[in-house]
N, C-alpha and C. Protein backbone atom coordinates (compact mmCIF):
# COMPACT_ATOMS: atom_id res chain seq x y z
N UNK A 1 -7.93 -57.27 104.24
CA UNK A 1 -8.20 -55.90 103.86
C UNK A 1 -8.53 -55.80 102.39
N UNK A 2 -9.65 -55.06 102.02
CA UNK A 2 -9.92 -55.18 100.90
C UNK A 2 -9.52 -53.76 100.33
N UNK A 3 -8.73 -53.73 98.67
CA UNK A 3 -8.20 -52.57 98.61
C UNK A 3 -9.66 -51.86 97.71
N UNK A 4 -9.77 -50.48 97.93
CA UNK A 4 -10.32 -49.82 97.36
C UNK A 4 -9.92 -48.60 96.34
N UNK A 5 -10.10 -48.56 95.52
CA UNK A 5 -9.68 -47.68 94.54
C UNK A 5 -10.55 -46.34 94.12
N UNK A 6 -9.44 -45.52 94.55
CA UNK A 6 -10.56 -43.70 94.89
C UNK A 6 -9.52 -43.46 93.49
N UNK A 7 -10.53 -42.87 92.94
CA UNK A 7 -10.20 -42.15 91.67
C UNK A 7 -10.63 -40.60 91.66
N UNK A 8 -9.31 -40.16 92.00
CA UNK A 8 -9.54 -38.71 91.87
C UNK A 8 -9.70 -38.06 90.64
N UNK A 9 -10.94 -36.93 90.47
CA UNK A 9 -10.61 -36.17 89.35
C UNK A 9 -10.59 -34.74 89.56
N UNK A 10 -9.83 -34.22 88.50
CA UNK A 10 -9.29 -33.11 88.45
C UNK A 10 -10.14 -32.00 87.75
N UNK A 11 -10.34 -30.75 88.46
CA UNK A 11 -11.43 -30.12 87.76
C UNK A 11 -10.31 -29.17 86.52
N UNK A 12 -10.71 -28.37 85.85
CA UNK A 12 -10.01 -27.90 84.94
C UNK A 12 -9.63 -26.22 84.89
N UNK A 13 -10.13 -26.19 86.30
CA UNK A 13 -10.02 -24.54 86.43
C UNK A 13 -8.96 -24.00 86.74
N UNK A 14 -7.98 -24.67 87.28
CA UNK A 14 -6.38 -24.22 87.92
C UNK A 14 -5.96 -23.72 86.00
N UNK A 15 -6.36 -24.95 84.78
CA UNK A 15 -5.43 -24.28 84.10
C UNK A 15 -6.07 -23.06 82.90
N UNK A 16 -7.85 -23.12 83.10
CA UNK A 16 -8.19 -22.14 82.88
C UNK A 16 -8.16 -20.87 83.38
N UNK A 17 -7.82 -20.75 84.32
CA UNK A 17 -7.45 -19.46 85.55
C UNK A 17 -5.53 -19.17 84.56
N UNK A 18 -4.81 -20.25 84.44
CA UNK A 18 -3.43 -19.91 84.37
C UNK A 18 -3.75 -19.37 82.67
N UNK A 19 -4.35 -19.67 81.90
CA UNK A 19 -4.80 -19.24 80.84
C UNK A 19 -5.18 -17.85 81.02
N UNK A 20 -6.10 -17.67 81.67
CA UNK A 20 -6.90 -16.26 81.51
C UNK A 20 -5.61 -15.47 82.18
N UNK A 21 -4.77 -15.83 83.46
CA UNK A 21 -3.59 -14.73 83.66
C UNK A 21 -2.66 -14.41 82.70
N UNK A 22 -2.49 -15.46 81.87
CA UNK A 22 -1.27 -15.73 80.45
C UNK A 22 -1.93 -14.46 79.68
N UNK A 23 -3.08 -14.25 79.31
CA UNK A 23 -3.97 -13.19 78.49
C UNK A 23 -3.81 -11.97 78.97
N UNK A 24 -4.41 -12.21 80.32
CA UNK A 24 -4.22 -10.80 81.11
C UNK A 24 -2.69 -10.14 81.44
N UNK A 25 -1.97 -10.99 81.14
CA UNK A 25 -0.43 -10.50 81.45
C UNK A 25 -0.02 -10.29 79.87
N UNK A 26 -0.63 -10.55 78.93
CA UNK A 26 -0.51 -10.35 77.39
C UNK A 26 -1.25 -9.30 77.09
N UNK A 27 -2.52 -9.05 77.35
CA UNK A 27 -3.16 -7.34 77.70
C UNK A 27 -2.50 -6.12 77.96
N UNK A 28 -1.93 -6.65 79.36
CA UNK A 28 -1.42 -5.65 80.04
C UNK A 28 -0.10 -4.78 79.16
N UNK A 29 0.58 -6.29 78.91
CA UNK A 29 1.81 -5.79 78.29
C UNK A 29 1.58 -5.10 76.94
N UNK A 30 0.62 -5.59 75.83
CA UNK A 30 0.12 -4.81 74.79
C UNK A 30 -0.15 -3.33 75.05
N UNK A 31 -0.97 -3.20 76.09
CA UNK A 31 -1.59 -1.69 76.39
C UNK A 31 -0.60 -1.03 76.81
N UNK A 32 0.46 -1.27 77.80
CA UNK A 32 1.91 -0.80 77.87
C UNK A 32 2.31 0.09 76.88
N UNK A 33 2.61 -1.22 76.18
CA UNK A 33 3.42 -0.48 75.04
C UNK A 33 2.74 0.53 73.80
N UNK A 34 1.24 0.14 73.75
CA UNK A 34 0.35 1.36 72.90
C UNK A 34 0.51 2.38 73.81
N UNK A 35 0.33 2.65 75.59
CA UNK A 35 0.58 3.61 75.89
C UNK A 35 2.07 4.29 75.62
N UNK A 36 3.11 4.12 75.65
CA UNK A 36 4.54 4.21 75.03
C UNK A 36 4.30 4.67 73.62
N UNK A 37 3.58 3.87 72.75
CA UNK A 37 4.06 4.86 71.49
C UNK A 37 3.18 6.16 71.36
N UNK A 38 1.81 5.73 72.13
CA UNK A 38 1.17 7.13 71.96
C UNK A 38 1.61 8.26 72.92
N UNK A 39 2.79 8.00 73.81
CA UNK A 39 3.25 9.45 74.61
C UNK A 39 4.17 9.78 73.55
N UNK A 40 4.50 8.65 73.24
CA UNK A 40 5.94 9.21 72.02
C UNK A 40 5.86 9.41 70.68
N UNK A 41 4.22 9.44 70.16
CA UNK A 41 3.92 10.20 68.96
C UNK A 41 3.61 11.97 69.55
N UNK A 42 2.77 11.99 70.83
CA UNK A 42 2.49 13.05 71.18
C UNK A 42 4.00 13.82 71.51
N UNK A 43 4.46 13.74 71.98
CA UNK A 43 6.00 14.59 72.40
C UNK A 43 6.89 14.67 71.00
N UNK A 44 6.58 13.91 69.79
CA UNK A 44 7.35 13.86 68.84
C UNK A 44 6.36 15.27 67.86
N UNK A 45 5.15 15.05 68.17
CA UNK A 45 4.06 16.31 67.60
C UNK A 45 4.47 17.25 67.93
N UNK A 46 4.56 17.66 69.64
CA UNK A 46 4.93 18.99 69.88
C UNK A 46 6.05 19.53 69.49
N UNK A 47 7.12 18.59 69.50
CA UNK A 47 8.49 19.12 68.60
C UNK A 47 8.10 19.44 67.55
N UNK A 48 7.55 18.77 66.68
CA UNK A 48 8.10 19.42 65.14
C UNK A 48 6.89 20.79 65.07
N UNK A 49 5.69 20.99 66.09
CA UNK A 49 4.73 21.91 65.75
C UNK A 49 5.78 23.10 66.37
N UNK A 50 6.63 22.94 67.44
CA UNK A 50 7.47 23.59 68.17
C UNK A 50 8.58 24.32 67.07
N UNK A 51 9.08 23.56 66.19
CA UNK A 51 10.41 23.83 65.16
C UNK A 51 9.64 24.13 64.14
N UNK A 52 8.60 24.20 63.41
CA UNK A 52 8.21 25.09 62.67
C UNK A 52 8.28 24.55 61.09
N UNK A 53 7.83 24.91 60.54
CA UNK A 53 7.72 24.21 58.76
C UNK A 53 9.38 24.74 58.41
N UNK A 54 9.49 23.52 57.25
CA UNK A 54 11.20 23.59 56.49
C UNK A 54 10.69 23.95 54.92
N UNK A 55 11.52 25.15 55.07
CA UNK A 55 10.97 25.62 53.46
C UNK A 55 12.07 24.26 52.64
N UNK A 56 11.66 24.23 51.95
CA UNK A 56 12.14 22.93 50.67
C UNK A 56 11.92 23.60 49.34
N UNK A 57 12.96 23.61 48.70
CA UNK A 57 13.29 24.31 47.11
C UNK A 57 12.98 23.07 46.35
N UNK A 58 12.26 23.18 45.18
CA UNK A 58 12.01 22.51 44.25
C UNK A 58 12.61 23.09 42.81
N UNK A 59 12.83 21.99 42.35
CA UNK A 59 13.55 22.48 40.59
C UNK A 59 12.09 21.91 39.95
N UNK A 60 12.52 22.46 38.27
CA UNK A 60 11.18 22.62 37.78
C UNK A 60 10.61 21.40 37.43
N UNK A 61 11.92 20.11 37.55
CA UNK A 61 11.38 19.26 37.60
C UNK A 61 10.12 18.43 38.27
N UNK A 62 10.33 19.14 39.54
CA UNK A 62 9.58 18.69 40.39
C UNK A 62 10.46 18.29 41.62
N UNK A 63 11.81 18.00 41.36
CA UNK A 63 12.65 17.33 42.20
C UNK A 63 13.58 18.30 42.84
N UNK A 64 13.80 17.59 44.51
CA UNK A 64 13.88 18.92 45.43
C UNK A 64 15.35 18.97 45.07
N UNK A 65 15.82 20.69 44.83
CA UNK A 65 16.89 21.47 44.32
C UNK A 65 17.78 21.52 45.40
N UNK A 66 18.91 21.24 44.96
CA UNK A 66 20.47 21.48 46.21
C UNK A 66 19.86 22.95 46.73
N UNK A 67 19.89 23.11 48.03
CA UNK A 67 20.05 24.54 48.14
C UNK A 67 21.51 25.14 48.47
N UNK A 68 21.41 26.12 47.89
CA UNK A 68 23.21 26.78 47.85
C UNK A 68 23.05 27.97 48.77
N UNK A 69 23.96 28.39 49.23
CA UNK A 69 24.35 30.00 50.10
C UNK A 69 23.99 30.87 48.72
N UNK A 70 24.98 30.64 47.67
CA UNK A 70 24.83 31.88 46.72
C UNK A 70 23.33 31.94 46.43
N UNK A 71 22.90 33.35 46.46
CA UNK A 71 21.59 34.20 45.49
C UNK A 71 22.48 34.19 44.66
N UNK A 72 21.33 33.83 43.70
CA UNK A 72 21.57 34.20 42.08
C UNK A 72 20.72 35.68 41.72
N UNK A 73 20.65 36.14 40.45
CA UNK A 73 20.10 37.12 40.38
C UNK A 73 18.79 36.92 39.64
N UNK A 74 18.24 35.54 39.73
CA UNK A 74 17.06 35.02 39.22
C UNK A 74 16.34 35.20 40.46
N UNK A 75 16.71 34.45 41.73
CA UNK A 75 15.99 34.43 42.96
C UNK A 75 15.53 36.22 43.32
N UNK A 76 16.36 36.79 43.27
CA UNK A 76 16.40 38.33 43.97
C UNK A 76 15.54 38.92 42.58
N UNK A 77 15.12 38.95 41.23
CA UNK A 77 14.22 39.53 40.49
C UNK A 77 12.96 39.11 40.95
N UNK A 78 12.98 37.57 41.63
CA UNK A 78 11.84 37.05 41.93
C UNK A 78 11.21 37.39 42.94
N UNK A 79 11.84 37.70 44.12
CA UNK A 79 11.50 38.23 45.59
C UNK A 79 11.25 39.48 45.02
N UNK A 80 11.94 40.60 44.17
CA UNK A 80 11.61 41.59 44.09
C UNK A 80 10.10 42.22 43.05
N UNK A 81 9.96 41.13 42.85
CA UNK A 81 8.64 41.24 41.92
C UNK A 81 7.74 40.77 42.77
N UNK A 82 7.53 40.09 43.80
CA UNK A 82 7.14 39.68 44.85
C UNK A 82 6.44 40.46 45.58
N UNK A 83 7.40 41.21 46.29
CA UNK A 83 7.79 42.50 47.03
C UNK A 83 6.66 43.91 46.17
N UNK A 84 6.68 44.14 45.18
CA UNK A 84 6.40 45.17 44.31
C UNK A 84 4.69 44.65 43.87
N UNK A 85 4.58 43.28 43.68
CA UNK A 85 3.39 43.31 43.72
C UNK A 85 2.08 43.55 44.93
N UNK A 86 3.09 43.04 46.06
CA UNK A 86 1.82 43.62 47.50
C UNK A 86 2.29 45.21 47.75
N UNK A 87 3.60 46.16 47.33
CA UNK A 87 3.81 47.27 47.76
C UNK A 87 2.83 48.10 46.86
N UNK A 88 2.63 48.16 45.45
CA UNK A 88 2.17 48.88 44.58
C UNK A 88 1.26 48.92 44.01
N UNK A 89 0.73 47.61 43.76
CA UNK A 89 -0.60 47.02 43.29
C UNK A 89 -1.79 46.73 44.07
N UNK A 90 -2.73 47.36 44.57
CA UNK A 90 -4.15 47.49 45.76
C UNK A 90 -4.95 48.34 44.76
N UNK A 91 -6.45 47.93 46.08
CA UNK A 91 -7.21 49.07 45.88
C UNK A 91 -7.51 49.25 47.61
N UNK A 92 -8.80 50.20 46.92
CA UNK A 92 -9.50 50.41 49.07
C UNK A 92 -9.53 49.57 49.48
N UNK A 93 -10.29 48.55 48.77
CA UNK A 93 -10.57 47.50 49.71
C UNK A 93 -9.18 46.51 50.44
N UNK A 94 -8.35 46.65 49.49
CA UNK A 94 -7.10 44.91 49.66
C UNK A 94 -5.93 45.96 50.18
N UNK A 95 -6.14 46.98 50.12
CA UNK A 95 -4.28 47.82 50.48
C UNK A 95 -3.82 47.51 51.76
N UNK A 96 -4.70 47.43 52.59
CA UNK A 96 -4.25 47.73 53.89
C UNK A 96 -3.57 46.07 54.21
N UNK A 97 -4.07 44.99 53.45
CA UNK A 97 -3.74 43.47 53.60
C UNK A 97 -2.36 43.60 52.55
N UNK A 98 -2.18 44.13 51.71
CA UNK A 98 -1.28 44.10 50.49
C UNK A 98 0.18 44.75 51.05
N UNK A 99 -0.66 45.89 52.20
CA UNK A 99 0.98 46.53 52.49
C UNK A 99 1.23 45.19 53.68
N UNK A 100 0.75 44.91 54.64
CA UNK A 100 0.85 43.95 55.17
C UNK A 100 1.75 43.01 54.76
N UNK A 101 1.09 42.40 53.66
CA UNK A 101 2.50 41.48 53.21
C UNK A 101 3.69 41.53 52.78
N UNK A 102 3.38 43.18 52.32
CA UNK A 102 4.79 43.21 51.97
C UNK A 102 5.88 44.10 53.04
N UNK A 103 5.40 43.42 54.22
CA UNK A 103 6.49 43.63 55.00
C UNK A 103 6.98 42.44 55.24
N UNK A 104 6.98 41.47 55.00
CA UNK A 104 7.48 40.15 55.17
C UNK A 104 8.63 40.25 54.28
N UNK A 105 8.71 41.33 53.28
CA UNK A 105 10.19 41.52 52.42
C UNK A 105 10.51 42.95 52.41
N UNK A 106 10.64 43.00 54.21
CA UNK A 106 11.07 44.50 54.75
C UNK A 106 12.34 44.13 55.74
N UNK A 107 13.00 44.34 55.61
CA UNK A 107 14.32 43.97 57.11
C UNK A 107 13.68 44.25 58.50
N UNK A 108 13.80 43.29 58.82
CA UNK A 108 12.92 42.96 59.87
C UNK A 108 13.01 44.14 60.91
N UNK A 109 14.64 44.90 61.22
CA UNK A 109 14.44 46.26 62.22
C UNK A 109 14.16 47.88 61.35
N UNK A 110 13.06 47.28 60.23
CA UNK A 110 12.71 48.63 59.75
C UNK A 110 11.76 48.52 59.81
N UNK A 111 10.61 47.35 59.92
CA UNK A 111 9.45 46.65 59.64
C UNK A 111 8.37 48.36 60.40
N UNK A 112 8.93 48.38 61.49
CA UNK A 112 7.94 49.93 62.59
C UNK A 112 8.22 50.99 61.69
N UNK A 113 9.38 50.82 61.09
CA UNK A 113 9.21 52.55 60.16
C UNK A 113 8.52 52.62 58.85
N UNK A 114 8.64 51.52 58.33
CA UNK A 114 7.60 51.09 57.28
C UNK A 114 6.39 51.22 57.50
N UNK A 115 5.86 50.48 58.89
CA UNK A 115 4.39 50.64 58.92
C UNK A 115 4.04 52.17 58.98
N UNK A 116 4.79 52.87 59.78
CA UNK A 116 4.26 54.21 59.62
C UNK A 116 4.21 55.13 58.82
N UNK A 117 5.66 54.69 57.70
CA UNK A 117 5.05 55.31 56.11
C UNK A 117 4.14 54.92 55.43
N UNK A 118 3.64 53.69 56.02
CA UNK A 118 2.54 52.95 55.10
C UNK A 118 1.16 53.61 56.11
N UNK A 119 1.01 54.45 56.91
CA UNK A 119 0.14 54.83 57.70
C UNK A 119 -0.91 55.98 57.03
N UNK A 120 -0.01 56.78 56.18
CA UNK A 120 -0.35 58.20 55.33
C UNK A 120 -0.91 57.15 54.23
N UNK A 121 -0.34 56.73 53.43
CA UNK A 121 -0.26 55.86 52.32
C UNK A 121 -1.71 55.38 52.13
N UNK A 122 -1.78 54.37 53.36
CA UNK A 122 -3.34 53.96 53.25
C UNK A 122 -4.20 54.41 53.68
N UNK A 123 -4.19 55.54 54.34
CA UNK A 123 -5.44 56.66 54.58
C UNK A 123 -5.32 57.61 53.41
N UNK A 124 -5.05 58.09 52.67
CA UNK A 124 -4.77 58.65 51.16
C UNK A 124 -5.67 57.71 50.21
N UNK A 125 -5.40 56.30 50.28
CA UNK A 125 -5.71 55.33 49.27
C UNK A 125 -7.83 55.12 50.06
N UNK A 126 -7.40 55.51 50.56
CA UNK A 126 -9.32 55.40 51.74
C UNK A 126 -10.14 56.61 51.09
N UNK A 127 -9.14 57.42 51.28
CA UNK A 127 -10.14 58.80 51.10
C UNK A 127 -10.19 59.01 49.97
N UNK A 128 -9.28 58.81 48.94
CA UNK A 128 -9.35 59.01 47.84
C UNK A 128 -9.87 57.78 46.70
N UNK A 129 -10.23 56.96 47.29
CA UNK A 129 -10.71 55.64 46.67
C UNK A 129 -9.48 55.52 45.39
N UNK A 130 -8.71 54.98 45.52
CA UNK A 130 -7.67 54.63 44.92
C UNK A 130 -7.44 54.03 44.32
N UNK A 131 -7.17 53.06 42.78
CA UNK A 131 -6.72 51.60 42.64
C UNK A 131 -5.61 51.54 42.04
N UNK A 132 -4.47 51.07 42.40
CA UNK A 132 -3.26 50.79 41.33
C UNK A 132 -2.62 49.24 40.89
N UNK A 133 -2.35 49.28 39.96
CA UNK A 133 -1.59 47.95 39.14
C UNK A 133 -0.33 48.73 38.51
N UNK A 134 0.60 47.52 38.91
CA UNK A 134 1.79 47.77 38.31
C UNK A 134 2.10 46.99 37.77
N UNK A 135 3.20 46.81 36.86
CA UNK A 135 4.01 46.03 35.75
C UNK A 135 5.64 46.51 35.31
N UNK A 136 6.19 45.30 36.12
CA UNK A 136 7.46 45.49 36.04
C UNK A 136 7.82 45.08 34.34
N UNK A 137 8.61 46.04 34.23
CA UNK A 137 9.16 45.33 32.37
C UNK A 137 10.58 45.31 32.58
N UNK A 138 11.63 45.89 33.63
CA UNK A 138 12.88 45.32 33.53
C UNK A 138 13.35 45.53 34.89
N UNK A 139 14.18 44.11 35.48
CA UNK A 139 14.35 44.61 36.53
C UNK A 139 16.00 44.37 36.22
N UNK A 140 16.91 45.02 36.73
CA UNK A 140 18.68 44.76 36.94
C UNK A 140 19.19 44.70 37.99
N UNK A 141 19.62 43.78 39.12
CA UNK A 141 20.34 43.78 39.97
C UNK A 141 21.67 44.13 39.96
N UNK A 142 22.11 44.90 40.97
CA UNK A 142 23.66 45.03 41.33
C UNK A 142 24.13 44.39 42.27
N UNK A 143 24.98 43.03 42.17
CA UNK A 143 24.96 42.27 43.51
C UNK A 143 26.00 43.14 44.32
N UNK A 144 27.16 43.89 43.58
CA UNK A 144 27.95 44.18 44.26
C UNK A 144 27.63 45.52 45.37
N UNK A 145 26.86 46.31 44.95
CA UNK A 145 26.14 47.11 45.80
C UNK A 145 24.77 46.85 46.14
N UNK A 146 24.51 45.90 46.09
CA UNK A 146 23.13 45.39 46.76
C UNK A 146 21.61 46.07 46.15
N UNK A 147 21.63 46.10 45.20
CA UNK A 147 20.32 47.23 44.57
C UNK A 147 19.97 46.71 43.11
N UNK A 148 18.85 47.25 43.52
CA UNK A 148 17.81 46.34 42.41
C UNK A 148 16.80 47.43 41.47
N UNK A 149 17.43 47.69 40.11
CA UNK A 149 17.09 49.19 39.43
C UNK A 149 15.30 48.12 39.05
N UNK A 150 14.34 48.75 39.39
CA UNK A 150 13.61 48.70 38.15
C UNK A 150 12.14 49.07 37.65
N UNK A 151 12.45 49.11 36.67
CA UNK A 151 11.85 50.06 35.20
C UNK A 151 10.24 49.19 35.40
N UNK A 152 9.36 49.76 35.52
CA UNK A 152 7.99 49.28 35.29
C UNK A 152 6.69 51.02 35.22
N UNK A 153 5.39 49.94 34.64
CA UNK A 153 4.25 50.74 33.96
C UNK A 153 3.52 50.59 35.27
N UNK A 154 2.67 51.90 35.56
CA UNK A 154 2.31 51.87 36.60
C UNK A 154 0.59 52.81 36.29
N UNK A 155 -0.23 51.75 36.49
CA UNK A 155 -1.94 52.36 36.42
C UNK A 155 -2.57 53.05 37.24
N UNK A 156 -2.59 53.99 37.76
CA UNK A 156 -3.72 54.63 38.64
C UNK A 156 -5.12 54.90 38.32
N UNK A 157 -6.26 54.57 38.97
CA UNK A 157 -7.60 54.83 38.72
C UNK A 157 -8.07 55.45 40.09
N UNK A 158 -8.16 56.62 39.75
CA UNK A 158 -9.27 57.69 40.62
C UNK A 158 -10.67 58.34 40.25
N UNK A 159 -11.71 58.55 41.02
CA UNK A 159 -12.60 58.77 40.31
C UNK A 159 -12.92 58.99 39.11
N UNK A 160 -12.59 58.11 38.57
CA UNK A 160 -12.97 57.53 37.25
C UNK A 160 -12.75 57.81 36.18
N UNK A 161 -11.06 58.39 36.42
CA UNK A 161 -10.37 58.82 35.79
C UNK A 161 -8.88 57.61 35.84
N UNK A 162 -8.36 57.71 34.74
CA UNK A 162 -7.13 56.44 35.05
C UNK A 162 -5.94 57.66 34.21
N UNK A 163 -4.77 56.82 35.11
CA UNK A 163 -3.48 57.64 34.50
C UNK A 163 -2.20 56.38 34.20
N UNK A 164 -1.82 56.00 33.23
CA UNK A 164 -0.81 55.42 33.00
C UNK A 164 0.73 56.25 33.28
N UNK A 165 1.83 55.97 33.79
CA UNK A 165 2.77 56.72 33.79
C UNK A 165 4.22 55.73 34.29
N UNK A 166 5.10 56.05 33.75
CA UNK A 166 6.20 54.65 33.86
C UNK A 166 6.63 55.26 35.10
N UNK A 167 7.83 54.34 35.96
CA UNK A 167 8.62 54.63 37.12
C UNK A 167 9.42 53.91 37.48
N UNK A 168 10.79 54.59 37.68
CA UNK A 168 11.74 54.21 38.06
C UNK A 168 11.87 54.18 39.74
N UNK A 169 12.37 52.42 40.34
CA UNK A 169 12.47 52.16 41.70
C UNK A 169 13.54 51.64 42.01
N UNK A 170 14.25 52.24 42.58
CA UNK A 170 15.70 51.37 42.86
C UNK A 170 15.72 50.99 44.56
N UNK A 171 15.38 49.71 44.37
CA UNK A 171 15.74 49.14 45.77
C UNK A 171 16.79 48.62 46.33
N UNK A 172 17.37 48.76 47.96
CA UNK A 172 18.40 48.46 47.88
C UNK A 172 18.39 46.81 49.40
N UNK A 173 18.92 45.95 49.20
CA UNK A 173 18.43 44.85 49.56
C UNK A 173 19.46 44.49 50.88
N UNK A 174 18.78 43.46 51.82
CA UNK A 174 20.02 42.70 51.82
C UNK A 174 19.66 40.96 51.84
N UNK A 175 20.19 39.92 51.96
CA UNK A 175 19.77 38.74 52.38
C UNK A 175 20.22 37.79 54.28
N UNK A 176 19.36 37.40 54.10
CA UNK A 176 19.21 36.78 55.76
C UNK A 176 18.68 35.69 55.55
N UNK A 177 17.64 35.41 56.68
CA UNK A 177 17.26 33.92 56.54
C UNK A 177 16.12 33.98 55.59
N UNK A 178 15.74 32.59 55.07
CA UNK A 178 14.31 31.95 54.56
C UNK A 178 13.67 31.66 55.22
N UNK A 179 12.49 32.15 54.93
CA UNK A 179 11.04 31.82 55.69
C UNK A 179 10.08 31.12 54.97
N UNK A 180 9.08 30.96 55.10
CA UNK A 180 8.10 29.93 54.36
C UNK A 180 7.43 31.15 53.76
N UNK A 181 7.19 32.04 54.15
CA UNK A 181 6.49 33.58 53.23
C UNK A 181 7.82 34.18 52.26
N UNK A 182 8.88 34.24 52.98
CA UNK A 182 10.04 34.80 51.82
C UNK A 182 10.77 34.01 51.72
N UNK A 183 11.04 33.17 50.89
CA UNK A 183 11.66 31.65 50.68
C UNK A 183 12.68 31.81 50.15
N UNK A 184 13.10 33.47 49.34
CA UNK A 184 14.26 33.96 48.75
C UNK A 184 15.37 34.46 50.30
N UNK A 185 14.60 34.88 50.97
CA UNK A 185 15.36 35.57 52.15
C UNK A 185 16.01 36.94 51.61
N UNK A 186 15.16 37.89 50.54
CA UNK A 186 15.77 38.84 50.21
C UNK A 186 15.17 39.80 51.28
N UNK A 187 15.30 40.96 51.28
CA UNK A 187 14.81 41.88 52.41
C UNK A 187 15.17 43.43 52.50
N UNK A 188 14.40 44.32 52.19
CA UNK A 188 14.51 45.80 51.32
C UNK A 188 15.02 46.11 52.64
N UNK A 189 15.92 47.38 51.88
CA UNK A 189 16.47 48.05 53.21
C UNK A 189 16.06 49.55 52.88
N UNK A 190 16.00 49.86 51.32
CA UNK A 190 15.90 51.07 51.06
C UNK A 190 15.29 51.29 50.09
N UNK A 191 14.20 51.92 49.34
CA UNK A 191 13.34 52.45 47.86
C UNK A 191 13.01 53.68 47.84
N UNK A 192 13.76 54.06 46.77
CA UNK A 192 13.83 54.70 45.98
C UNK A 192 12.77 55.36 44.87
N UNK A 193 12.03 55.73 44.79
CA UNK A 193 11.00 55.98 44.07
C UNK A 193 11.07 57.11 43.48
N UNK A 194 10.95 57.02 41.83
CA UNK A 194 11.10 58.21 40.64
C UNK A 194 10.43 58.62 39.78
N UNK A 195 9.58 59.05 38.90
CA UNK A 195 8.45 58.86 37.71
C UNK A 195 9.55 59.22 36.83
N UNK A 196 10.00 58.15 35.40
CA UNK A 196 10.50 58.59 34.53
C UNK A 196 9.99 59.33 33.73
N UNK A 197 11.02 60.45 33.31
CA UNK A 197 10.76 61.58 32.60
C UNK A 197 10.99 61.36 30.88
């Protein structure tokens, strides 16, 4: 018997095939997990668009300020000068946007009775083509009764005539939450309006 020698060869595709599954099972698992973080950037979006901007106090440094419970009577001159510049200061054209804002430093369950004193107000300021600027020169808080005296110069221009005349406003406040528009959280409850004599 004569021996013969069969030499098998081996083609190379069993371990190019186990290659290309090694990839494809390395694909798969990659795209997995990009799908995973992109459901869980999207659901992490709708929360914070859901919870709303965080007002953040800054000192003048630049560097963000402890925030405290106590108002000082720096914050409350500031809201109230605030307040006094969209209540008092318009013309035809900007009043009706000016009273607008300044209900954002109105207590929020007076906000409907306001608009409707502000209803006369800016049809007066229409018909009569109106413009006023004011200038606070002193304001004094009373923390213990909640009121805010103050003394400012007040410009009127009507057909083309102008009247300077000072006035006394005593507002009376309270505080609640911060908002990103009233960052003081002060909030009128009551004004007072006088022309000093």
């Amino acid at each position: 018997m004569q021996n013969t020698h069969i030499k098998l060869e081996m083609k190379k595709y069993p371990k190019m095939i186990e290659s290309f599954a090694h990839e494809n099972f390395n694909l798969k698992t990659l795209l997995g997990v990009l799908a995973f973080l992109l459901l869980l950037n999207t659901f992490t979006t709708i929360y914070l668009l859901k919870k709303g901007p965080e007002v953040i106090a800054l000192e003048a440094t630049g560097h963000v300020a402890k925030v405290d419970t106590k108002i000082t009577d720096l914050q409350i001159q500031e809201a109230v000068k605030e307040y006094i510049s969209y209540r008092y200061s318009w013309n035809k054209d900007n009043a009706l946007e000016r009273l607008k804002r300044a209900e954002f430093f109105v207590e929020p369950n007076l906000v409907i009775a306001f608009r409707k004193a502000m209803i006369d107000v800016t049809k007066y300021i229409q018909e009569k083509k109106i413009t006023q600027r004011v200038y606070p020169k002193n304001i004094e808080i009373d923390l213990k009764n909640k009121t805010a005296s103050v003394a400012l110069d007040r410009i009127t221009e009507f057909e083309q005539l102008k009247a300077a005349t000072e006035m006394k406003l005593v507002l009376n406040f309270s505080v609640d939450d911060r908002t990103p528009i009233n960052p003081w959280g002060i909030y009128i409850t009551k004004e007072t309006e006088k022309v000093s004599e």
